[in-house]
Protein backbone atom coordinates (compact mmCIF):
# COMPACT_ATOMS: atom_id res chain seq x y z
CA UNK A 1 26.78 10.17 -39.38
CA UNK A 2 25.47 7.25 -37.12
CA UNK A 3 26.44 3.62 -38.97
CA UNK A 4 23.99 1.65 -39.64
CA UNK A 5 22.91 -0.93 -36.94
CA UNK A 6 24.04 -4.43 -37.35
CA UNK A 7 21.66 -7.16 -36.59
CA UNK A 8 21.70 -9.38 -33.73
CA UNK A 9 22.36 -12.97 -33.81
CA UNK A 10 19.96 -15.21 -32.88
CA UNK A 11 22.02 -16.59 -29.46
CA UNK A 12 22.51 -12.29 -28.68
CA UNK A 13 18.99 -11.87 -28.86
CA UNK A 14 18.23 -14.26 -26.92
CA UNK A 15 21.27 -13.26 -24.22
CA UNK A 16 19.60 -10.02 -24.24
CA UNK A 17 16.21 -11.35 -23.94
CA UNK A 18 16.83 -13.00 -20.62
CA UNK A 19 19.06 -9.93 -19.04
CA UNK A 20 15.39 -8.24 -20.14
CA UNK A 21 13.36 -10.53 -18.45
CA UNK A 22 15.80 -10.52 -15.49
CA UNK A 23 15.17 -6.90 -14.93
CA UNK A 24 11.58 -6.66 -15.86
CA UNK A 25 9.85 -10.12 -14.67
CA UNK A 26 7.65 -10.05 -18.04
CA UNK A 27 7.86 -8.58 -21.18
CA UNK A 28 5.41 -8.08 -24.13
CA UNK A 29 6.53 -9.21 -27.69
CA UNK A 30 5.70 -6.19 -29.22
CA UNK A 31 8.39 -4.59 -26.91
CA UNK A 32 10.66 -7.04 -27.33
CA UNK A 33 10.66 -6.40 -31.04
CA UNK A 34 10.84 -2.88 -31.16
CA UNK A 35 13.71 -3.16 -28.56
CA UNK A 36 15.79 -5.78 -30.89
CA UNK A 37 14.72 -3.93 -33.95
CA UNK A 38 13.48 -7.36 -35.58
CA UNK A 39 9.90 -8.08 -36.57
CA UNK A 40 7.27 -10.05 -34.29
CA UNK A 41 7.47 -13.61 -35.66
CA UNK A 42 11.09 -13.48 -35.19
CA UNK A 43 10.87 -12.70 -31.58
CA UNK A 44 8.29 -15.38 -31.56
CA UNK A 45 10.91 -17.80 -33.05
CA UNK A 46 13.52 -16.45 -30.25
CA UNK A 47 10.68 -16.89 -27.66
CA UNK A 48 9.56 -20.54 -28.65
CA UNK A 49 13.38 -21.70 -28.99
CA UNK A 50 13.84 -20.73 -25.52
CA UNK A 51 10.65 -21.71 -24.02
CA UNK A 52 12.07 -25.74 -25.53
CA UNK A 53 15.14 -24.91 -22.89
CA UNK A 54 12.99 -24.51 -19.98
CA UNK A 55 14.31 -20.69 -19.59
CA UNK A 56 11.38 -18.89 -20.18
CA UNK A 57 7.65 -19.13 -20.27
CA UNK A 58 5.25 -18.26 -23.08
CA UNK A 59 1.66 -16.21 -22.01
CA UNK A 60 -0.27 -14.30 -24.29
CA UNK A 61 1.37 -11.49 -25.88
CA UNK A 62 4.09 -11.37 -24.23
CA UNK A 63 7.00 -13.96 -22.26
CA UNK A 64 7.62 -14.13 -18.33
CA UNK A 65 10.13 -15.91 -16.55
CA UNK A 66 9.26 -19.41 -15.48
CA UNK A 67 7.93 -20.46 -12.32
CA UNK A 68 10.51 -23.17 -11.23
CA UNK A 69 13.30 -21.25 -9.59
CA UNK A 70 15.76 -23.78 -11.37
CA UNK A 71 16.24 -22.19 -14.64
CA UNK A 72 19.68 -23.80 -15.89
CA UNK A 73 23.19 -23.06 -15.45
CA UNK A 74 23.45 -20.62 -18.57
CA UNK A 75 20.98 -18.42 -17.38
CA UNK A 76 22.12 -18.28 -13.05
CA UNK A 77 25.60 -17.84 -14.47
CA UNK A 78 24.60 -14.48 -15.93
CA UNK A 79 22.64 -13.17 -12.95
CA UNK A 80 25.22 -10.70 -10.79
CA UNK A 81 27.56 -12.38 -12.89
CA UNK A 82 30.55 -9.64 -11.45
CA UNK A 83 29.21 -10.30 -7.70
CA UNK A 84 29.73 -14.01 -8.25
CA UNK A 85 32.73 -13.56 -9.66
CA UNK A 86 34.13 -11.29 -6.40
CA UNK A 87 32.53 -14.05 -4.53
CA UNK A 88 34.80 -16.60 -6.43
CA UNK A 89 37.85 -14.48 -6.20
CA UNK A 90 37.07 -13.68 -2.01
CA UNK A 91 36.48 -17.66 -1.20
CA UNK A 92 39.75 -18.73 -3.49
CA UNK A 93 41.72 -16.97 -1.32
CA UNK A 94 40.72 -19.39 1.99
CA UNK A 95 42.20 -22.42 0.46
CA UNK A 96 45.69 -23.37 1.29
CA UNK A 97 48.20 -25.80 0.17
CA UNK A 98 48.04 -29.58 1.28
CA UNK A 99 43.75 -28.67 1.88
CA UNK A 100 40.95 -31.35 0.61
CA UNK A 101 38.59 -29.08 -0.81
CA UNK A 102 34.75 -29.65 -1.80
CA UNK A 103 33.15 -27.65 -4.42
CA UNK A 104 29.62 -27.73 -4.76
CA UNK A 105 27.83 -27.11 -8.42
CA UNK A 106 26.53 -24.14 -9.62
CA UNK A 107 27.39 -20.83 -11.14
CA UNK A 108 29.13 -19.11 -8.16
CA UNK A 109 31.16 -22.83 -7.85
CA UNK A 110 32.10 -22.06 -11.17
CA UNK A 111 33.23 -18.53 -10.58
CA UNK A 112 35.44 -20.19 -7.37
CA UNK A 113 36.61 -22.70 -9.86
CA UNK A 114 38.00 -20.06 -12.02
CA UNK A 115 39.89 -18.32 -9.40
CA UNK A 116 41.31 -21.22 -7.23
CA UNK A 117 42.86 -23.03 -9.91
CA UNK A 118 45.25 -19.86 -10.96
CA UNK A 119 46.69 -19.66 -7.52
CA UNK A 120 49.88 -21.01 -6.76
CA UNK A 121 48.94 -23.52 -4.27
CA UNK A 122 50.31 -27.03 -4.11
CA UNK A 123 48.65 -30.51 -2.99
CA UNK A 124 45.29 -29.62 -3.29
CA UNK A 125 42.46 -31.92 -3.79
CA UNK A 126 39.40 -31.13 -5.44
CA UNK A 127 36.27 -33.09 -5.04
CA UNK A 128 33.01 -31.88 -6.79
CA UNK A 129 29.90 -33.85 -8.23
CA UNK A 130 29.85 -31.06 -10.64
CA UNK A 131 31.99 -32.12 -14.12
CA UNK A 132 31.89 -28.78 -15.67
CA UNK A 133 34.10 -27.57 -12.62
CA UNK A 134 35.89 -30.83 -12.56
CA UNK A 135 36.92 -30.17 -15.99
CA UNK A 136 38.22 -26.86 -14.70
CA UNK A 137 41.18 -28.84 -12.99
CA UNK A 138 41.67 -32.14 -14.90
CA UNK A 139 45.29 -31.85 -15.89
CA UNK A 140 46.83 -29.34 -13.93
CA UNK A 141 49.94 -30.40 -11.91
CA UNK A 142 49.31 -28.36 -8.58
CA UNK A 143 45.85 -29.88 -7.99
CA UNK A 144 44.29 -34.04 -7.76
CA UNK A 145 40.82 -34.07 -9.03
CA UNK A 146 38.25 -36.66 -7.46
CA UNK A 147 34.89 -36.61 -9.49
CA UNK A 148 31.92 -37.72 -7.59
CA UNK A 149 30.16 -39.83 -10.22
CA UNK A 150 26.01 -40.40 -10.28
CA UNK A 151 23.16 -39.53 -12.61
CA UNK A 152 23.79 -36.10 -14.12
CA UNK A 153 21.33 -33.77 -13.68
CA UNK A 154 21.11 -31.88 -16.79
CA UNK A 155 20.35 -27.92 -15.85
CA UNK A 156 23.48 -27.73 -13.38
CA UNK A 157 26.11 -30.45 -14.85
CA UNK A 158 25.73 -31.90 -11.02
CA UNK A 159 25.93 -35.45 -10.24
CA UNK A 160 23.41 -37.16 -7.61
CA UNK A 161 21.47 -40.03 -6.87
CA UNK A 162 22.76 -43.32 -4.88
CA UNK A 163 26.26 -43.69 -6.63
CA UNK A 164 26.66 -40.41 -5.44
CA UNK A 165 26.04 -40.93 -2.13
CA UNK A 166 27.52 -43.66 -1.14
CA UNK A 167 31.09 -41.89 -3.15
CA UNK A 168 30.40 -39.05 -0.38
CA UNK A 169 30.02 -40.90 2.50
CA UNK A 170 33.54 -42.47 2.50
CA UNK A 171 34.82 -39.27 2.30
CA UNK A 172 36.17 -35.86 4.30
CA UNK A 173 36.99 -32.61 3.38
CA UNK A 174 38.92 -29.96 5.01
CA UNK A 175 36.73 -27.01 3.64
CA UNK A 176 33.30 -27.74 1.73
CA UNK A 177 32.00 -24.32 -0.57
CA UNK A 178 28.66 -24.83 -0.16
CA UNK A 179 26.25 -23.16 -3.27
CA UNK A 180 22.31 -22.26 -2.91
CA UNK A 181 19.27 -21.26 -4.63
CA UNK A 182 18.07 -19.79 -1.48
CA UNK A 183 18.59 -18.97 2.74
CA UNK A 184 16.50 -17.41 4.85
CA UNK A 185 15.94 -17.07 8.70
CA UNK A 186 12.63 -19.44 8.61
CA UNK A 187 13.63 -21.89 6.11
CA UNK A 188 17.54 -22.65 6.18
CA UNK A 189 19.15 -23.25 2.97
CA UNK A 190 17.51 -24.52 0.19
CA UNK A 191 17.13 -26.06 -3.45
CA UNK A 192 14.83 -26.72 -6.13
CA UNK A 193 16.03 -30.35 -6.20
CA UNK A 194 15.58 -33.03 -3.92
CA UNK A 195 18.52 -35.05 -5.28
CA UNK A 196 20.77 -31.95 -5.44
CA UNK A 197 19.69 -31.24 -1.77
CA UNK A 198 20.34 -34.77 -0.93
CA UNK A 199 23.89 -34.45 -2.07
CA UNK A 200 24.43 -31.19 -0.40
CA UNK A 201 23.53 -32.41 2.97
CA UNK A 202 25.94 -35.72 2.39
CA UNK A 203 28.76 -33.34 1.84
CA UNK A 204 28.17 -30.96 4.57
CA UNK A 205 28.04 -34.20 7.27
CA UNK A 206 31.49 -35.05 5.84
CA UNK A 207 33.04 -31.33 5.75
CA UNK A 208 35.00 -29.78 8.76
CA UNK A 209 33.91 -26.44 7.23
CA UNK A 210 31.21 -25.15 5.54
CA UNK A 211 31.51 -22.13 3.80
CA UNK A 212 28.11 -20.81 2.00
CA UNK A 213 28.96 -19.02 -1.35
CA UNK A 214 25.93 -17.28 -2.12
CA UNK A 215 25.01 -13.35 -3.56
CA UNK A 216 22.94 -11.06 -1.55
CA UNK A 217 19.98 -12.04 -4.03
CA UNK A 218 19.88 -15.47 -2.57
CA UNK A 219 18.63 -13.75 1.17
CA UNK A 220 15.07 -14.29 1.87
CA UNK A 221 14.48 -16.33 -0.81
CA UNK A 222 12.87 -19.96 -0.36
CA UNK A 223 13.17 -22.78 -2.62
CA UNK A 224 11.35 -26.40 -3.04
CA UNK A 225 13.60 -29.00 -0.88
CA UNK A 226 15.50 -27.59 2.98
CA UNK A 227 19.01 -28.57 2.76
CA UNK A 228 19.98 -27.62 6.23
CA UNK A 229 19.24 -25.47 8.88
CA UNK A 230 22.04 -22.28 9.38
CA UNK A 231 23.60 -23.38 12.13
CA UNK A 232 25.48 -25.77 9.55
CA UNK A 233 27.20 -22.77 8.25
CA UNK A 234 30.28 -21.98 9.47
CA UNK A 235 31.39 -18.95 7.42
CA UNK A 236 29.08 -16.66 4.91
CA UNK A 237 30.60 -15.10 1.87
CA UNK A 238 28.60 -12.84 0.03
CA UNK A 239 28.73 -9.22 -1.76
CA UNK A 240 27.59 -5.82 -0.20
CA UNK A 241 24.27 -5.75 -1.18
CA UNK A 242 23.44 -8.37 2.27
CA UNK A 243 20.87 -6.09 4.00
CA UNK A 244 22.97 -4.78 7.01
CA UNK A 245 20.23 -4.87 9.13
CA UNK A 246 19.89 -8.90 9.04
CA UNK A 247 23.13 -9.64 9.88
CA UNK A 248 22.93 -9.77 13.36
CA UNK A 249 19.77 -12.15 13.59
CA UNK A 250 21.85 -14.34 11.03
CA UNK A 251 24.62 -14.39 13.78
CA UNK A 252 22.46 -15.40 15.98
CA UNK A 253 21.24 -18.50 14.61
CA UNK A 254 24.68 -19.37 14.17
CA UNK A 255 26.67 -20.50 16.76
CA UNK A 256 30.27 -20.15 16.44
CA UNK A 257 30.36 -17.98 13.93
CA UNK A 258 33.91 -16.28 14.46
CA UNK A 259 33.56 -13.31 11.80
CA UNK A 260 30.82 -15.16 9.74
CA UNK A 261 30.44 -12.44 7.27
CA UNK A 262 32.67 -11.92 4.73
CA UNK A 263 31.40 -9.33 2.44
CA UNK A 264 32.60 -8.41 -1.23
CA UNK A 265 31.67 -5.83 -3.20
CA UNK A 266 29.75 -6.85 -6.37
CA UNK A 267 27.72 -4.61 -9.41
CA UNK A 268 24.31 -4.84 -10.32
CA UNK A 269 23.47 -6.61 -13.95
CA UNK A 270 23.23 -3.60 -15.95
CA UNK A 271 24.68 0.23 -15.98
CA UNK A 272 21.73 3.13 -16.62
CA UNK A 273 23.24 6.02 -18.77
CA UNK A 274 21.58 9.62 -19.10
CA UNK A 275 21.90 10.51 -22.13
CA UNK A 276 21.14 14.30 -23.39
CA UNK A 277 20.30 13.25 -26.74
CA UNK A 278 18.06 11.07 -28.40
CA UNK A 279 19.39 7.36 -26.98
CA UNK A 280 18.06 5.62 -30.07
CA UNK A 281 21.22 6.42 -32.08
CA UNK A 282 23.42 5.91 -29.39
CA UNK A 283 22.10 2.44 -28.68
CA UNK A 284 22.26 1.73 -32.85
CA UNK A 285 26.00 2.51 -32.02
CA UNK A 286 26.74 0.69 -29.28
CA UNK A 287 25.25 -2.60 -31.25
CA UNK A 288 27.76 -2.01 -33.49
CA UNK A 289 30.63 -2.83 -31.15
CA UNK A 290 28.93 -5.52 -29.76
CA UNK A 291 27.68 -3.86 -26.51
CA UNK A 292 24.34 -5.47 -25.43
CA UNK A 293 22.06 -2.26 -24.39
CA UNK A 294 18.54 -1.43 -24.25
CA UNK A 295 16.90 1.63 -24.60
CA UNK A 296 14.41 3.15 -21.62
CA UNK A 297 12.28 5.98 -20.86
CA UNK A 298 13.97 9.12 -20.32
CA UNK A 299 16.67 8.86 -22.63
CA UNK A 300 18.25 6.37 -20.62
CA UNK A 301 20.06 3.32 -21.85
CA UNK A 302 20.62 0.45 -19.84
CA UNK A 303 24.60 -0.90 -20.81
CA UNK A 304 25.39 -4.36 -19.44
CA UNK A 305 29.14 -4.55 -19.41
CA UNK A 306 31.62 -7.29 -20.49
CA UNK A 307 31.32 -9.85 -18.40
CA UNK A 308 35.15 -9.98 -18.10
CA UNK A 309 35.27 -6.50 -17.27
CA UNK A 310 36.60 -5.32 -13.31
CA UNK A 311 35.08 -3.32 -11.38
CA UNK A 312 37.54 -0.81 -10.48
CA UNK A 313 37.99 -0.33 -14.42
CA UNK A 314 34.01 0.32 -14.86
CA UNK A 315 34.82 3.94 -14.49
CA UNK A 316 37.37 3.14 -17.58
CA UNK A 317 34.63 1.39 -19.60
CA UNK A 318 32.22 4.73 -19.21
CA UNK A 319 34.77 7.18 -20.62
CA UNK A 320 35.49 4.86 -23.13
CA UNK A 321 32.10 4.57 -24.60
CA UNK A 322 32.01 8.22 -24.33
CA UNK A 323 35.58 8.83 -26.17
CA UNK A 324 34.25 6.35 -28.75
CA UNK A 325 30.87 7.71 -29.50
CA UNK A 326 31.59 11.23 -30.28
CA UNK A 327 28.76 13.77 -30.93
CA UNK A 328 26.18 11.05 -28.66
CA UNK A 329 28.15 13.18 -25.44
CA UNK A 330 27.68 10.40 -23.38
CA UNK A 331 27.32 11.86 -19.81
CA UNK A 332 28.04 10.32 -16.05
CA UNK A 333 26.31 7.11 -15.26
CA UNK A 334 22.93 6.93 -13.48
């Protein structure tokens, strides 16, 4: 007998509302609702509440992402959350004892963060205008902490402005991991903010290196202010999806590159499931453990994963749901 489903909490509605809209682009409310298994004036609530954070945008009927590419840390952080977190793991592994190290802000910074400060390295400086990531390393004994002070801009915990500035240009960094919203052949790197952008291209004058941290999503895609051109990269980490058939124009707009690519293997957002039988049960189920699915056409539910979750043990997490549901005979992923 299927248990009944347990109803979502506001904030897991609206987690599951933006991994929606992630996928989709748009979404009508009436969907939405039948999707969440809550009425139409509370995904109007859910809508409105974040609409006030900037993360989506209300049009009739339905909701759409917004326009501005800069839609907050919470919301980047969950985008190929487990190729950032590769990412992270891949560009911890350049930084050596005794280094002066610049992290920029954002969510694959973060994901860096994470990693480098559970190696065993020794006399390592961190300097970042980001204080969530500073906050990472206050404290611990293998690593000094320098936070770059300025006005805080709000969506990405990132300091800028002229205090900023003027911090950064007294100083020099061994290695600089250098975060964007977008790169591209034509346009360079680039940001939605032009005193983010201004702070980027401070730190990469003062950096020896400059590694770009950025997902294979990030290619081809063009945002407001140019930080620099590529030649100001020195080394590109980034996850298998990078289109193999761009990466030797990208070498050759950048000099020097000795072995620019560094490739990682990352997952999409979301696993699709087959199911033989009717995935409406199965996905009443799965809410009951706390799984964040969605039901599509074709008896196929979408499963986004812990985000904690590896991906050599994704294999693990498939025959697990399958052990746990039974009779639902959950079958190979899509």
């Amino acid at each position: 007998m299927t248990p009944p489903p347990v109803p979502l909490l506001a904030r897991d509605r609206s987690q599951q509302i933006l991994v929606l809209l992630e996928a989709q682009g748009s979404l009508s409310n009436a969907l939405l609702a039948q999707t969440l298994g809550v009425s139409n004036m509370t995904v109007r609530r859910d809508l409105l509440d974040l609409e006030h954070q900037g993360l989506v945008r209300r049009v009739h009927g339905g909701v759409e992402l917004p326009s501005s590419p800069d839609r907050g840390f919470s919301l980047r952080s969950r985008q190929d959350r487990v190729a950032k977190q590769a990412i992270g793991r891949a560009a911890a592994l350049r930084v050596e004892s005794g280094e002066t190290v610049y992290l920029d802000a954002g969510s694959t910074a973060m994901e860096l963060a994470l990693s480098l400060k559970l190696r065993p390295l020794e006399r390592v400086r961190i300097v970042t205008h980001a204080i969530n990531i500073a906050a990472e390393f206050a404290g611990l004994p293998n690593f000094s902490l320098i936070q770059v002070g300025g006005e805080i801009f709000g969506q990405t915990f990132a300091a800028t402005g002229p205090l900023a500035l003027e911090t950064l240009s007294k100083l020099r960094f061994d290695r600089l991991f250098l975060a964007t919203q977008g790169f591209s052949l034509e346009a360079g790197l680039t940001d939605s903010n032009l005193l983010e952008a201004e702070v980027k291209q401070s730190v990469i004058r003062q950096a020896a290196e400059v590694i770009l941290i950025a997902d294979s999503s990030k290619w081809r895609r063009t945002s407001f202010a140019q930080v620099a051109p590529l030649s100001a990269v020195s080394r590109l980490i980034t996850d298998a999806g990078f289109p193999l058939g761009d990466r030797a124009a990208l070498e050759q707009m950048i000099p020097n590159h000795d072995g620019l690519f560094e490739g990682v293997r990352g997952l999409g957002l979301m696993l699709g499931i087959k199911m033989k039988t009717d995935s409406r049960a199965f996905v009443a189920y799965l809410r009951t453990r706390g799984i964040l699915t969605v039901a599509a056409a074709d008896n196929v539910v979408r499963v986004l994963p812990p985000l904690t979750i590896e991906e050599s043990h994704i294999r693990e997490f498939v025959d697990g749901l399958s052990a746990a549901a039974g009779d639902y005979q959950l079958p190979d992923a899509a």
